[in-house]
PDB file of N, CA and C in Angstrom:
ATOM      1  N   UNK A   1      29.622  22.994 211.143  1.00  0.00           N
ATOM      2  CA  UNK A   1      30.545  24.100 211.280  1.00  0.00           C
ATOM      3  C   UNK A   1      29.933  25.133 212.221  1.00  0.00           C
ATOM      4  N   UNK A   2      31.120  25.638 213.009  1.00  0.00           N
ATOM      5  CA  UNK A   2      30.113  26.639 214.015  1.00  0.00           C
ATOM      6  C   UNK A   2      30.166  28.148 213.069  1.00  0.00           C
ATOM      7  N   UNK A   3      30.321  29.544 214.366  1.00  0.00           N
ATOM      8  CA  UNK A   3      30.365  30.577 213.729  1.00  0.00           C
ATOM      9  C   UNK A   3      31.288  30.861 212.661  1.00  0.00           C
ATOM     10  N   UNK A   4      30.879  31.265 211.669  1.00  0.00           N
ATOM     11  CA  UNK A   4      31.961  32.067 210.869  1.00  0.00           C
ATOM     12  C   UNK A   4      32.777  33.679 210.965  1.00  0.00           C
ATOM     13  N   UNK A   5      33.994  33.477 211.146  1.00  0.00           N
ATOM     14  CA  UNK A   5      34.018  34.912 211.534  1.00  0.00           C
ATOM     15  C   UNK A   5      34.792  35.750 210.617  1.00  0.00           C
ATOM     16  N   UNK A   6      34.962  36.918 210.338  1.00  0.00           N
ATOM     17  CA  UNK A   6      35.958  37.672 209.272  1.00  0.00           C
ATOM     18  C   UNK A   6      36.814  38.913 210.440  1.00  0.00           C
ATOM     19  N   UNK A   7      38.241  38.435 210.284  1.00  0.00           N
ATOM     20  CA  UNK A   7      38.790  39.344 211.583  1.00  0.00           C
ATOM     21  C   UNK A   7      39.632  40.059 210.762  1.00  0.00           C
ATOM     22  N   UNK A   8      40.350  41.131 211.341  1.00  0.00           N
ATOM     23  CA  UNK A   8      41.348  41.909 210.381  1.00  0.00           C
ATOM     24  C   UNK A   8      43.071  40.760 211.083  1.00  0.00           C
ATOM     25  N   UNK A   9      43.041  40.734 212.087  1.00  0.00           N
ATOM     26  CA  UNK A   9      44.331  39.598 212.736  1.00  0.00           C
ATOM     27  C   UNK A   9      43.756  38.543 213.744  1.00  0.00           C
ATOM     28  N   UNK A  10      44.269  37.478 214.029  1.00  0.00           N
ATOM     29  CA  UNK A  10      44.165  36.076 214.791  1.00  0.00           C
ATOM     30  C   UNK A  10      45.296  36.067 215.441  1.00  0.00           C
ATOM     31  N   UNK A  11      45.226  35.580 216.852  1.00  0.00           N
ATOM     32  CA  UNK A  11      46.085  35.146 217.214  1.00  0.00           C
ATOM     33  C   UNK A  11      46.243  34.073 217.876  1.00  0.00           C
ATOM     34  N   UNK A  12      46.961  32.692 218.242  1.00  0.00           N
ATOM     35  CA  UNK A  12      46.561  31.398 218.879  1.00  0.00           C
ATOM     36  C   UNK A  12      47.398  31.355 219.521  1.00  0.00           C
ATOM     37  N   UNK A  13      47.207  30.624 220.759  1.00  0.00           N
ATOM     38  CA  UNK A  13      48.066  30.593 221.669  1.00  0.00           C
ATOM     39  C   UNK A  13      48.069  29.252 222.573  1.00  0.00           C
ATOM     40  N   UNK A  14      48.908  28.473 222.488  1.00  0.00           N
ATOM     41  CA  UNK A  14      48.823  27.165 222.853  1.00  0.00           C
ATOM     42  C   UNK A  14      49.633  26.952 224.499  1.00  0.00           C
ATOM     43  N   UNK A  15      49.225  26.965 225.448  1.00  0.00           N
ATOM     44  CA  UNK A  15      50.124  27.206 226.744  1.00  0.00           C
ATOM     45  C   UNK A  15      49.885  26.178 227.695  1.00  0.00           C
ATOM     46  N   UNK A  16      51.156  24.917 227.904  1.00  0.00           N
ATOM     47  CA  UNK A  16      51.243  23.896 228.942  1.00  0.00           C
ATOM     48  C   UNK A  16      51.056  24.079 229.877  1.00  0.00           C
ATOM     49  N   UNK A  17      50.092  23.584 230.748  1.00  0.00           N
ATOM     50  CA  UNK A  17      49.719  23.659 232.269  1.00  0.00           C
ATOM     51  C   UNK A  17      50.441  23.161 233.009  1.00  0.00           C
ATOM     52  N   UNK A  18      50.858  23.722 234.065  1.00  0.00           N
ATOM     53  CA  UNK A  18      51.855  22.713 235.213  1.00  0.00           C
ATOM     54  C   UNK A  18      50.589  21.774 235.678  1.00  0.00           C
ATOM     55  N   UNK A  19      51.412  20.806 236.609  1.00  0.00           N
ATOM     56  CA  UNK A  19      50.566  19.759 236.998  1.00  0.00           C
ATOM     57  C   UNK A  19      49.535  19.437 237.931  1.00  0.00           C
ATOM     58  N   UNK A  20      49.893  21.028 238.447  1.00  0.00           N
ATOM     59  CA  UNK A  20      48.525  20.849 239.696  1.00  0.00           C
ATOM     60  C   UNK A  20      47.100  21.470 238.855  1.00  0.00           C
ATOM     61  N   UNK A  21      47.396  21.739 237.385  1.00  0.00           N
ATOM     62  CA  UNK A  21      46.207  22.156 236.878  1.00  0.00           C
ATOM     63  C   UNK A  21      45.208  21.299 236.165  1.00  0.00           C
ATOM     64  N   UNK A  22      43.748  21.633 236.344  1.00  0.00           N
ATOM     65  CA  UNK A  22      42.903  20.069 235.955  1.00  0.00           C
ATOM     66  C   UNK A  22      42.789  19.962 234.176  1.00  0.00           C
ATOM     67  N   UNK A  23      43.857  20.610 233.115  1.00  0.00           N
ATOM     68  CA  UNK A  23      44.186  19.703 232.064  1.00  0.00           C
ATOM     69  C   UNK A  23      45.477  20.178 232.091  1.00  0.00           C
ATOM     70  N   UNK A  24      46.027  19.699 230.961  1.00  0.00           N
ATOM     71  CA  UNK A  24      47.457  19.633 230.771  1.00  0.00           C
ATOM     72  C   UNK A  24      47.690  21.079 229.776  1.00  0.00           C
ATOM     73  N   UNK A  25      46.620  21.380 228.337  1.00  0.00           N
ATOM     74  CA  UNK A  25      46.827  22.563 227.879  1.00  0.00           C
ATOM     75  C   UNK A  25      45.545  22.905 227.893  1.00  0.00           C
ATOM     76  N   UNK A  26      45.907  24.517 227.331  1.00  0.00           N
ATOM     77  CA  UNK A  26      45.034  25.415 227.140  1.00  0.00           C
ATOM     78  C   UNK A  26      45.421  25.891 225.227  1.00  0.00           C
ATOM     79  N   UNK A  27      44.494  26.206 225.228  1.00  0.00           N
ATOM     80  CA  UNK A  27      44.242  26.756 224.023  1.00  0.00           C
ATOM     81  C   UNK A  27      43.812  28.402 223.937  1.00  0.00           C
ATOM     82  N   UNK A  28      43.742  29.025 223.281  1.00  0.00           N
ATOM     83  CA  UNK A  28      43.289  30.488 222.873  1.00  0.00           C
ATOM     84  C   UNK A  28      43.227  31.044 222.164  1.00  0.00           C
ATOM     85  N   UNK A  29      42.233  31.693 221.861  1.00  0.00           N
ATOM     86  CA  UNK A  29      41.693  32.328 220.439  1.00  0.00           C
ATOM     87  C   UNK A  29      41.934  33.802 220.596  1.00  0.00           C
ATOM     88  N   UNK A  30      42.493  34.370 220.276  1.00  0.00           N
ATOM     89  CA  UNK A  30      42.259  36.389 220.085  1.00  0.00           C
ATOM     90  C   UNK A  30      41.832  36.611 218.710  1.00  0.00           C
ATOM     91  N   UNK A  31      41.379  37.992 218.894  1.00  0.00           N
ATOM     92  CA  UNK A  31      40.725  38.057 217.738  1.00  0.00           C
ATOM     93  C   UNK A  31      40.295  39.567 217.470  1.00  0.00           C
ATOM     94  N   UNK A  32      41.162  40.373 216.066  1.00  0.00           N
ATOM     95  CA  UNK A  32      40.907  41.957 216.388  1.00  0.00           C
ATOM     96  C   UNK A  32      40.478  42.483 214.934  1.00  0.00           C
ATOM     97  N   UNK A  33      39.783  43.332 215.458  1.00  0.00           N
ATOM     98  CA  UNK A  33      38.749  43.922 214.041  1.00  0.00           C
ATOM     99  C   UNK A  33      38.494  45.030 214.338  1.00  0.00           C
ATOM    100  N   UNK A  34      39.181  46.044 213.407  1.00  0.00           N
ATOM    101  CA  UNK A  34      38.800  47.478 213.665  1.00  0.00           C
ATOM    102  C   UNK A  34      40.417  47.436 215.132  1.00  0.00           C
ATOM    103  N   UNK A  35      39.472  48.604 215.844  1.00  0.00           N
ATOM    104  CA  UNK A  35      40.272  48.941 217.111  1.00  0.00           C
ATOM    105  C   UNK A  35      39.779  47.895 218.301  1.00  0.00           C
ATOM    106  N   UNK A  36      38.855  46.771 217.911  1.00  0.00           N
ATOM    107  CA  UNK A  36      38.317  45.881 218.864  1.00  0.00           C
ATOM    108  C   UNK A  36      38.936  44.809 218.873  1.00  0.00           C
ATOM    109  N   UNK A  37      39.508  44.384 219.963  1.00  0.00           N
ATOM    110  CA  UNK A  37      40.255  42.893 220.423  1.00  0.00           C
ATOM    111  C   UNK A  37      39.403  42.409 221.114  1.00  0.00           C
ATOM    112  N   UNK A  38      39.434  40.725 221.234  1.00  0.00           N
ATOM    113  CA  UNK A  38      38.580  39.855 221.248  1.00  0.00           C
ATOM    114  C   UNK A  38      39.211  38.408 221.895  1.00  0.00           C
ATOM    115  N   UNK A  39      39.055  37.867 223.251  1.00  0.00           N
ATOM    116  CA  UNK A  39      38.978  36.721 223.416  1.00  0.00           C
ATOM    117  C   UNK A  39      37.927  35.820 223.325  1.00  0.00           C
ATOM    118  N   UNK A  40      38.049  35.026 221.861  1.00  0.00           N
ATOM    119  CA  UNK A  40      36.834  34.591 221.733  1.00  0.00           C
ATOM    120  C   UNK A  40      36.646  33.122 221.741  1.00  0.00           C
ATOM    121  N   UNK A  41      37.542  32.617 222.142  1.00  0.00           N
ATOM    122  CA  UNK A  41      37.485  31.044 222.423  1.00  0.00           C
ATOM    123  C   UNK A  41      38.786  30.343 223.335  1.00  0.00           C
ATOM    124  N   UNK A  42      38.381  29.323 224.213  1.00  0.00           N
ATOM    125  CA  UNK A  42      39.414  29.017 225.326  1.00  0.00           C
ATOM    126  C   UNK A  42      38.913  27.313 225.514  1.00  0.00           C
ATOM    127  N   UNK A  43      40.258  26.460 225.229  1.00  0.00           N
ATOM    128  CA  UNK A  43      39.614  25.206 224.866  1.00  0.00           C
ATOM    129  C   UNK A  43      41.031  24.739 226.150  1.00  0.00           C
ATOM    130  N   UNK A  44      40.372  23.886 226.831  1.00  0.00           N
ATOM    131  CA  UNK A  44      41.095  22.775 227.631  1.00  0.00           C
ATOM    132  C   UNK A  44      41.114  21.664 227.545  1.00  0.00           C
ATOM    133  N   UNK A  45      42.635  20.561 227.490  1.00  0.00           N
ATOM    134  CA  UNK A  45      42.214  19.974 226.877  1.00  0.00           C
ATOM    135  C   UNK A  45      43.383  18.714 227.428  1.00  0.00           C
ATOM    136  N   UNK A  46      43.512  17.819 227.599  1.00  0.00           N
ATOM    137  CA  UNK A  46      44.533  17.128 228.054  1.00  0.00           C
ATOM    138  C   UNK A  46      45.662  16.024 227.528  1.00  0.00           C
ATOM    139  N   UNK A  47      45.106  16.156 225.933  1.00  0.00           N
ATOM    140  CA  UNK A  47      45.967  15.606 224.996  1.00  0.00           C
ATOM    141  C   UNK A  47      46.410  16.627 224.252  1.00  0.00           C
ATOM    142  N   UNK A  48      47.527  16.620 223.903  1.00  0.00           N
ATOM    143  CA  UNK A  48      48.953  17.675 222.952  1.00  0.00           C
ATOM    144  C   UNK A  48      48.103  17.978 221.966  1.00  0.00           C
ATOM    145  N   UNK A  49      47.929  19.618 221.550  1.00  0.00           N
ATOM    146  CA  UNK A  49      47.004  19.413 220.507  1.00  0.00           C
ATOM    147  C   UNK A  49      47.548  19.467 219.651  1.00  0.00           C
ATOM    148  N   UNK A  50      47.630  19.496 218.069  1.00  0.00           N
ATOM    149  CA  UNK A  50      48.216  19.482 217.377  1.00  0.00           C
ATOM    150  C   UNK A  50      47.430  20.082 215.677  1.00  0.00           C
ATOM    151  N   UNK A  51      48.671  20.571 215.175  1.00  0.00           N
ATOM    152  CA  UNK A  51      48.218  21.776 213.873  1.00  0.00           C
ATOM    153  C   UNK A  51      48.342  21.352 212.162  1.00  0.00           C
ATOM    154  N   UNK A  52      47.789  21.823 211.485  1.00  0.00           N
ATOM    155  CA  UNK A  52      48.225  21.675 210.441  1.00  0.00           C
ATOM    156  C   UNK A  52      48.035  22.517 209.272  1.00  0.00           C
ATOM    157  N   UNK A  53      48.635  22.861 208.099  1.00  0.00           N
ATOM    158  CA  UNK A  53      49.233  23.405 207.569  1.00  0.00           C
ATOM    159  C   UNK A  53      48.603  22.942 206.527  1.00  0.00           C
ATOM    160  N   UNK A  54      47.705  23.991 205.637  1.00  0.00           N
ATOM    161  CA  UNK A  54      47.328  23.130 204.460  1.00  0.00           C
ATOM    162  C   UNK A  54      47.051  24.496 203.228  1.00  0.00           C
ATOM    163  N   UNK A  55      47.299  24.262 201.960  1.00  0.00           N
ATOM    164  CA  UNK A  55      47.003  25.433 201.131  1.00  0.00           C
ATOM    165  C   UNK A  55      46.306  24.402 200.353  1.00  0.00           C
ATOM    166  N   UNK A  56      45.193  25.726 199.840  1.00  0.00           N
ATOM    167  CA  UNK A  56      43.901  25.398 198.864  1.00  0.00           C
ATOM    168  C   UNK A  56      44.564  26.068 197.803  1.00  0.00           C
ATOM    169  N   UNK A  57      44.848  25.180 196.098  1.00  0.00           N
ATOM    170  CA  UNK A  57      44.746  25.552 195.511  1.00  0.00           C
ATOM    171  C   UNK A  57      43.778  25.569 194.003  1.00  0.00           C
ATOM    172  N   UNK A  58      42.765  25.287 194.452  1.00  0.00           N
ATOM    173  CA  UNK A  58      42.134  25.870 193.994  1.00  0.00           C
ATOM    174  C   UNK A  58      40.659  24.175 193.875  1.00  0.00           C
ATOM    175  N   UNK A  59      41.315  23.135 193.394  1.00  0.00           N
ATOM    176  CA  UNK A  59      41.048  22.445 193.412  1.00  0.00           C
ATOM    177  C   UNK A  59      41.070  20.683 194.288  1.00  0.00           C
ATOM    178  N   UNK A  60      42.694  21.463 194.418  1.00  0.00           N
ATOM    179  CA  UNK A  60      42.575  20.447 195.849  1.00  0.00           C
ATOM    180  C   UNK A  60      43.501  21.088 197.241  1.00  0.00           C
ATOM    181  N   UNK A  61      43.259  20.640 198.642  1.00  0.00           N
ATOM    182  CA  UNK A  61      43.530  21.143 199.669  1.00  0.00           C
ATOM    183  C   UNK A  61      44.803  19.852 200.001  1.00  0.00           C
ATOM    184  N   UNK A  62      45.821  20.460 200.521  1.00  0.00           N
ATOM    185  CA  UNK A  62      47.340  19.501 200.628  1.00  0.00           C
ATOM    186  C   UNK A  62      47.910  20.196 201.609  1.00  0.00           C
ATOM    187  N   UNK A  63      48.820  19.233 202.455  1.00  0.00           N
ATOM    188  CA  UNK A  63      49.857  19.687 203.643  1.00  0.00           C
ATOM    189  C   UNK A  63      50.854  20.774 202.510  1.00  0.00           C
ATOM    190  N   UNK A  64      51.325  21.774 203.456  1.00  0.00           N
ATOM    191  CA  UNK A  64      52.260  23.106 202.750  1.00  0.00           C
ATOM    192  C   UNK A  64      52.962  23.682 203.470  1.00  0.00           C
ATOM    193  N   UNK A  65      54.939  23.125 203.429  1.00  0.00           N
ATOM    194  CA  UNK A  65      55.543  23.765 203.889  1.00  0.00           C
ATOM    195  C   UNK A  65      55.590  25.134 204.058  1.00  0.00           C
ATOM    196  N   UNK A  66      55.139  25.719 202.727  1.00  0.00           N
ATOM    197  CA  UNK A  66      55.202  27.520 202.754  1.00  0.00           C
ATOM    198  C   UNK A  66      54.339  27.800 203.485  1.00  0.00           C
ATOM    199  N   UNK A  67      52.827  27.133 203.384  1.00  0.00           N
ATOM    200  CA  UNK A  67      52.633  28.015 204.620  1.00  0.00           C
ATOM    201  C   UNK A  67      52.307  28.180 205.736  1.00  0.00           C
ATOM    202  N   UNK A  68      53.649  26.530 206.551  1.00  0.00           N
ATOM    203  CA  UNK A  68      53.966  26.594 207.586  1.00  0.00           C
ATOM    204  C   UNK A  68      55.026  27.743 207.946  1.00  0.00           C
ATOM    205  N   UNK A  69      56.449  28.174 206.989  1.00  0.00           N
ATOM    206  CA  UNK A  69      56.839  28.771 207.000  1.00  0.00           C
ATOM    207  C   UNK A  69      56.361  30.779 207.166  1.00  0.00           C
ATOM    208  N   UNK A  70      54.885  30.333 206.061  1.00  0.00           N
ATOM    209  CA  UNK A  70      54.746  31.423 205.957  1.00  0.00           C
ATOM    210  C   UNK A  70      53.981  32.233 207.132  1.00  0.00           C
ATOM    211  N   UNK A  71      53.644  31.115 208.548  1.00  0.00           N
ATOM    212  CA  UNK A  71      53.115  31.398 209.550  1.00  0.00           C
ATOM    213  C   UNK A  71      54.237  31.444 210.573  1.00  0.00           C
ATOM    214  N   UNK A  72      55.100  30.522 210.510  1.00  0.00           N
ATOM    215  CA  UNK A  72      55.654  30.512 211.395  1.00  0.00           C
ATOM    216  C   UNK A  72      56.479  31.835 211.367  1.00  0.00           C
ATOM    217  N   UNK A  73      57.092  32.681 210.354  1.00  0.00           N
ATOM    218  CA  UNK A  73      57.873  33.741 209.987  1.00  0.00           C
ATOM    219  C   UNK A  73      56.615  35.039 210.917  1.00  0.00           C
ATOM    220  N   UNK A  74      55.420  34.799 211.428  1.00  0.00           N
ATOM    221  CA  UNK A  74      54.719  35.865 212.533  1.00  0.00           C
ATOM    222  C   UNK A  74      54.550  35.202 213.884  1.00  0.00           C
ATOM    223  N   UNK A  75      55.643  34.167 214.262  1.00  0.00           N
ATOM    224  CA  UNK A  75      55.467  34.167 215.538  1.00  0.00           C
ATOM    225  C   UNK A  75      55.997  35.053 216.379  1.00  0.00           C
ATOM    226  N   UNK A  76      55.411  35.013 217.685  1.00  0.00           N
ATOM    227  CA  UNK A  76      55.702  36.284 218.362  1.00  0.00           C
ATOM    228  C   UNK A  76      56.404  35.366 219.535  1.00  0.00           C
ATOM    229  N   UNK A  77      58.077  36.036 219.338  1.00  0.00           N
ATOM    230  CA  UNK A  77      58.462  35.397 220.880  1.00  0.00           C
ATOM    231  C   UNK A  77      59.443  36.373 221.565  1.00  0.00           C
ATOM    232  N   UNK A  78      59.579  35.830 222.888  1.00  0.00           N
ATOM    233  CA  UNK A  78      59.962  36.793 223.885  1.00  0.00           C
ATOM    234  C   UNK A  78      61.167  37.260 223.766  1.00  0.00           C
ATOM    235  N   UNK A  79      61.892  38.243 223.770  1.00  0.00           N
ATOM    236  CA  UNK A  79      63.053  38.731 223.854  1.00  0.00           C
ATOM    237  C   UNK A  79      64.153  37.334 224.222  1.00  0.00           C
ATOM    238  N   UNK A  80      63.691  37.143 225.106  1.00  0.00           N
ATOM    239  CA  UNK A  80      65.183  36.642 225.667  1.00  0.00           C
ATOM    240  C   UNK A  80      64.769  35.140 225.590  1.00  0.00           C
ATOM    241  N   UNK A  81      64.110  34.485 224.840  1.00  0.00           N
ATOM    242  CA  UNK A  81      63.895  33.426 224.258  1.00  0.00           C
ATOM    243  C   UNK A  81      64.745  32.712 222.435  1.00  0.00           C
ATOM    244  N   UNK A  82      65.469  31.845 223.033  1.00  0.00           N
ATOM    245  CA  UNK A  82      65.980  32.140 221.796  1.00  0.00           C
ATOM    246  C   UNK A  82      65.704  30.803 220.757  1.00  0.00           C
ATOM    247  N   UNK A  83      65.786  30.732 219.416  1.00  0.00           N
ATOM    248  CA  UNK A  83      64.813  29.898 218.412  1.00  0.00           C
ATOM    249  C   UNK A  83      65.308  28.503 218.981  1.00  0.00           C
ATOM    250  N   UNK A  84      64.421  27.828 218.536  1.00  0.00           N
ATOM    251  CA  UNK A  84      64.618  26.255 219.171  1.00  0.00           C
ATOM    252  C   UNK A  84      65.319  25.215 218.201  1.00  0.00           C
ATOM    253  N   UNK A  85      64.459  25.906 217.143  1.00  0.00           N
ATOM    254  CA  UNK A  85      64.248  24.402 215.702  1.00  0.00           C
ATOM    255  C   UNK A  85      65.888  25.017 214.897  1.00  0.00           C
ATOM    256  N   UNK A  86      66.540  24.871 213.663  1.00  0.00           N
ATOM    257  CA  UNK A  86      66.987  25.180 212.623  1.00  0.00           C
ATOM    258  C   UNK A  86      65.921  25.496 212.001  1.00  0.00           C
ATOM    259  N   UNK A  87      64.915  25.125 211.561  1.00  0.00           N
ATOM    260  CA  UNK A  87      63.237  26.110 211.165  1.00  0.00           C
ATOM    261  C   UNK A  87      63.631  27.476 211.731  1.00  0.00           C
ATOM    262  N   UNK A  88      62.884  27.256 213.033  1.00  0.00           N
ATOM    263  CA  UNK A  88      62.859  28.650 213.819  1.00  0.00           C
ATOM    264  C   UNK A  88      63.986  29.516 213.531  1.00  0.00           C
ATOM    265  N   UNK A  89      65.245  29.287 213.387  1.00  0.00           N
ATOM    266  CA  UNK A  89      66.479  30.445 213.346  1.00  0.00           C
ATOM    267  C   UNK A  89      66.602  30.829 211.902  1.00  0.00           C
ATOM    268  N   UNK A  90      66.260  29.525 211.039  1.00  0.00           N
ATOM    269  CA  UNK A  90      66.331  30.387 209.211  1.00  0.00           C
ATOM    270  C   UNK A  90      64.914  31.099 208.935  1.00  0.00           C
ATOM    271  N   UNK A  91      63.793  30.889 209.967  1.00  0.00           N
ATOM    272  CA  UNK A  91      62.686  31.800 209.865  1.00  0.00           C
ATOM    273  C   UNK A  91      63.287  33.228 210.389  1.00  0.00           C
ATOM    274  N   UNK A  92      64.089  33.170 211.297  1.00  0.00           N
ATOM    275  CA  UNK A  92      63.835  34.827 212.104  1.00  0.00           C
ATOM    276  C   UNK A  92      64.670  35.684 211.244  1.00  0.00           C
ATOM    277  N   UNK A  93      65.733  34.678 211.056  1.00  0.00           N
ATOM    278  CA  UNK A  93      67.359  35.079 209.088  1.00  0.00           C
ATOM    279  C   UNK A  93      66.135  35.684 208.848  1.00  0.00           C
ATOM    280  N   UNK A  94      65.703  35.323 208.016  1.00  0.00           N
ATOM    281  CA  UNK A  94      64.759  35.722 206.890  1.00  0.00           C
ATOM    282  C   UNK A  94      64.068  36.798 207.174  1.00  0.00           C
ATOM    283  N   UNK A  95      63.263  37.064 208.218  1.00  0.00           N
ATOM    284  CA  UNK A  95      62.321  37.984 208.609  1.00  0.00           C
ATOM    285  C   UNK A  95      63.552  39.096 208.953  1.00  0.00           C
ATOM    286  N   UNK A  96      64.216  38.657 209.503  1.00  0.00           N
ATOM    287  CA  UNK A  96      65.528  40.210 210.125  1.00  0.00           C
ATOM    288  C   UNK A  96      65.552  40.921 208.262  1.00  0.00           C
ATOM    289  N   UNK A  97      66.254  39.930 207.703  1.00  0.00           N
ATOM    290  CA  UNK A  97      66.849  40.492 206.550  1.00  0.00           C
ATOM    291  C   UNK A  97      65.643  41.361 205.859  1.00  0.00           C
ATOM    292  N   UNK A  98      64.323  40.251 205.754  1.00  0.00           N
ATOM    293  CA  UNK A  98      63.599  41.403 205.183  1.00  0.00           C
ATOM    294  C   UNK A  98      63.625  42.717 205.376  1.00  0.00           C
ATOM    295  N   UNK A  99      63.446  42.663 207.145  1.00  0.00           N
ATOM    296  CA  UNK A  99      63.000  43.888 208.355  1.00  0.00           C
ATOM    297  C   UNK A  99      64.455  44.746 208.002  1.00  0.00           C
ATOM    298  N   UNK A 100      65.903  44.514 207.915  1.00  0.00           N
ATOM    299  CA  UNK A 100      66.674  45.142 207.321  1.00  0.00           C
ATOM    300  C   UNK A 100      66.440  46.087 206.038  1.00  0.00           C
ATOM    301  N   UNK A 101      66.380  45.050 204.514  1.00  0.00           N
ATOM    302  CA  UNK A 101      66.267  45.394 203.215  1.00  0.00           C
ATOM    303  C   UNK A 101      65.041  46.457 203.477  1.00  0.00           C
ATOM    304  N   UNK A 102      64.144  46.533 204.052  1.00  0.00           N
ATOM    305  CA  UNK A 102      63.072  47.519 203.785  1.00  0.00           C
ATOM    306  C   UNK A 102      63.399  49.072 205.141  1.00  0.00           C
ATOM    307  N   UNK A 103      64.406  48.563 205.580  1.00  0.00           N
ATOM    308  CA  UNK A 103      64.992  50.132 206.635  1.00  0.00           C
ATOM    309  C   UNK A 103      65.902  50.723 205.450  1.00  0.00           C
ATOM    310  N   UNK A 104      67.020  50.064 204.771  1.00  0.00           N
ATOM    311  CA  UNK A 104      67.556  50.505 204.021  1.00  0.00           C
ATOM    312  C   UNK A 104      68.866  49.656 204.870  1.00  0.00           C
ATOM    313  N   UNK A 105      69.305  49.036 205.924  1.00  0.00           N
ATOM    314  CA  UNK A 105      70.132  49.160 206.428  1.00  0.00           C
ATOM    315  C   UNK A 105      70.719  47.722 205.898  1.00  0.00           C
ATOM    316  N   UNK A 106      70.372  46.975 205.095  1.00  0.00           N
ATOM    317  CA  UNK A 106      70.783  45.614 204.521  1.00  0.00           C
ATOM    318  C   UNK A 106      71.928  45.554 204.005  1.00  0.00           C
ATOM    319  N   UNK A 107      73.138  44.888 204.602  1.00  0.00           N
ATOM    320  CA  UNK A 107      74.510  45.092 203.053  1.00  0.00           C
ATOM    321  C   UNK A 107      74.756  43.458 203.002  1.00  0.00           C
ATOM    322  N   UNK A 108      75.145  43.316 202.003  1.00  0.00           N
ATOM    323  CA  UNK A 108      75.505  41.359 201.630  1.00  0.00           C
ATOM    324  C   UNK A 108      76.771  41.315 201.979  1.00  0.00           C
TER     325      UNK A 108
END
């Protein structure tokens, strides 16, 4: 195992290279603690990388929709990008309504 680190937020960032570039993705680590942000790791790499989703409870470690959900509900995307999956659009439902119910401005 390499460094261990304790951050207050993470952020990852997975971004396809066009083809004149010498791999296909990039990878990226941010990383902020206190008022200090941090690029602290940058991986290239030329096979699709791929993630997974696992909750420890206590005794054993297992794949976990929630908290794929419960990550995917802080992705950060661009304005004028709009959700891809049926995932993605009952994630952003969800997060609006929260972001509603806690303005006060929520009606059913």
């Amino acid at each position: 195992m390499g460094k261990l680190l304790t951050v207050d937020d993470l952020e990852i960032i997975f971004e396809k290279q066009s083809d004149d570039h010498d791999c296909r993705w990039c990878v990226y680590v941010r990383a902020r603690k206190g008022q200090k942000e941090k690029n602290i790791l940058m991986i290239k790499l030329n096979n699709k990388p791929y993630t997974r989703f696992l909750k420890n409870d206590g005794t054993i470690v297992k794949n976990s929709k929630d908290v794929l959900k419960d990550i995917m509900s802080n992705i950060v995307q661009l304005i004028w990008e709009m959700p891809v999956s049926k995932l993605e659009k009952d994630i952003m439902k969800k997060s609006n309504k929260k972001k509603l119910k806690k303005s006060g401005n929520y009606r059913n």
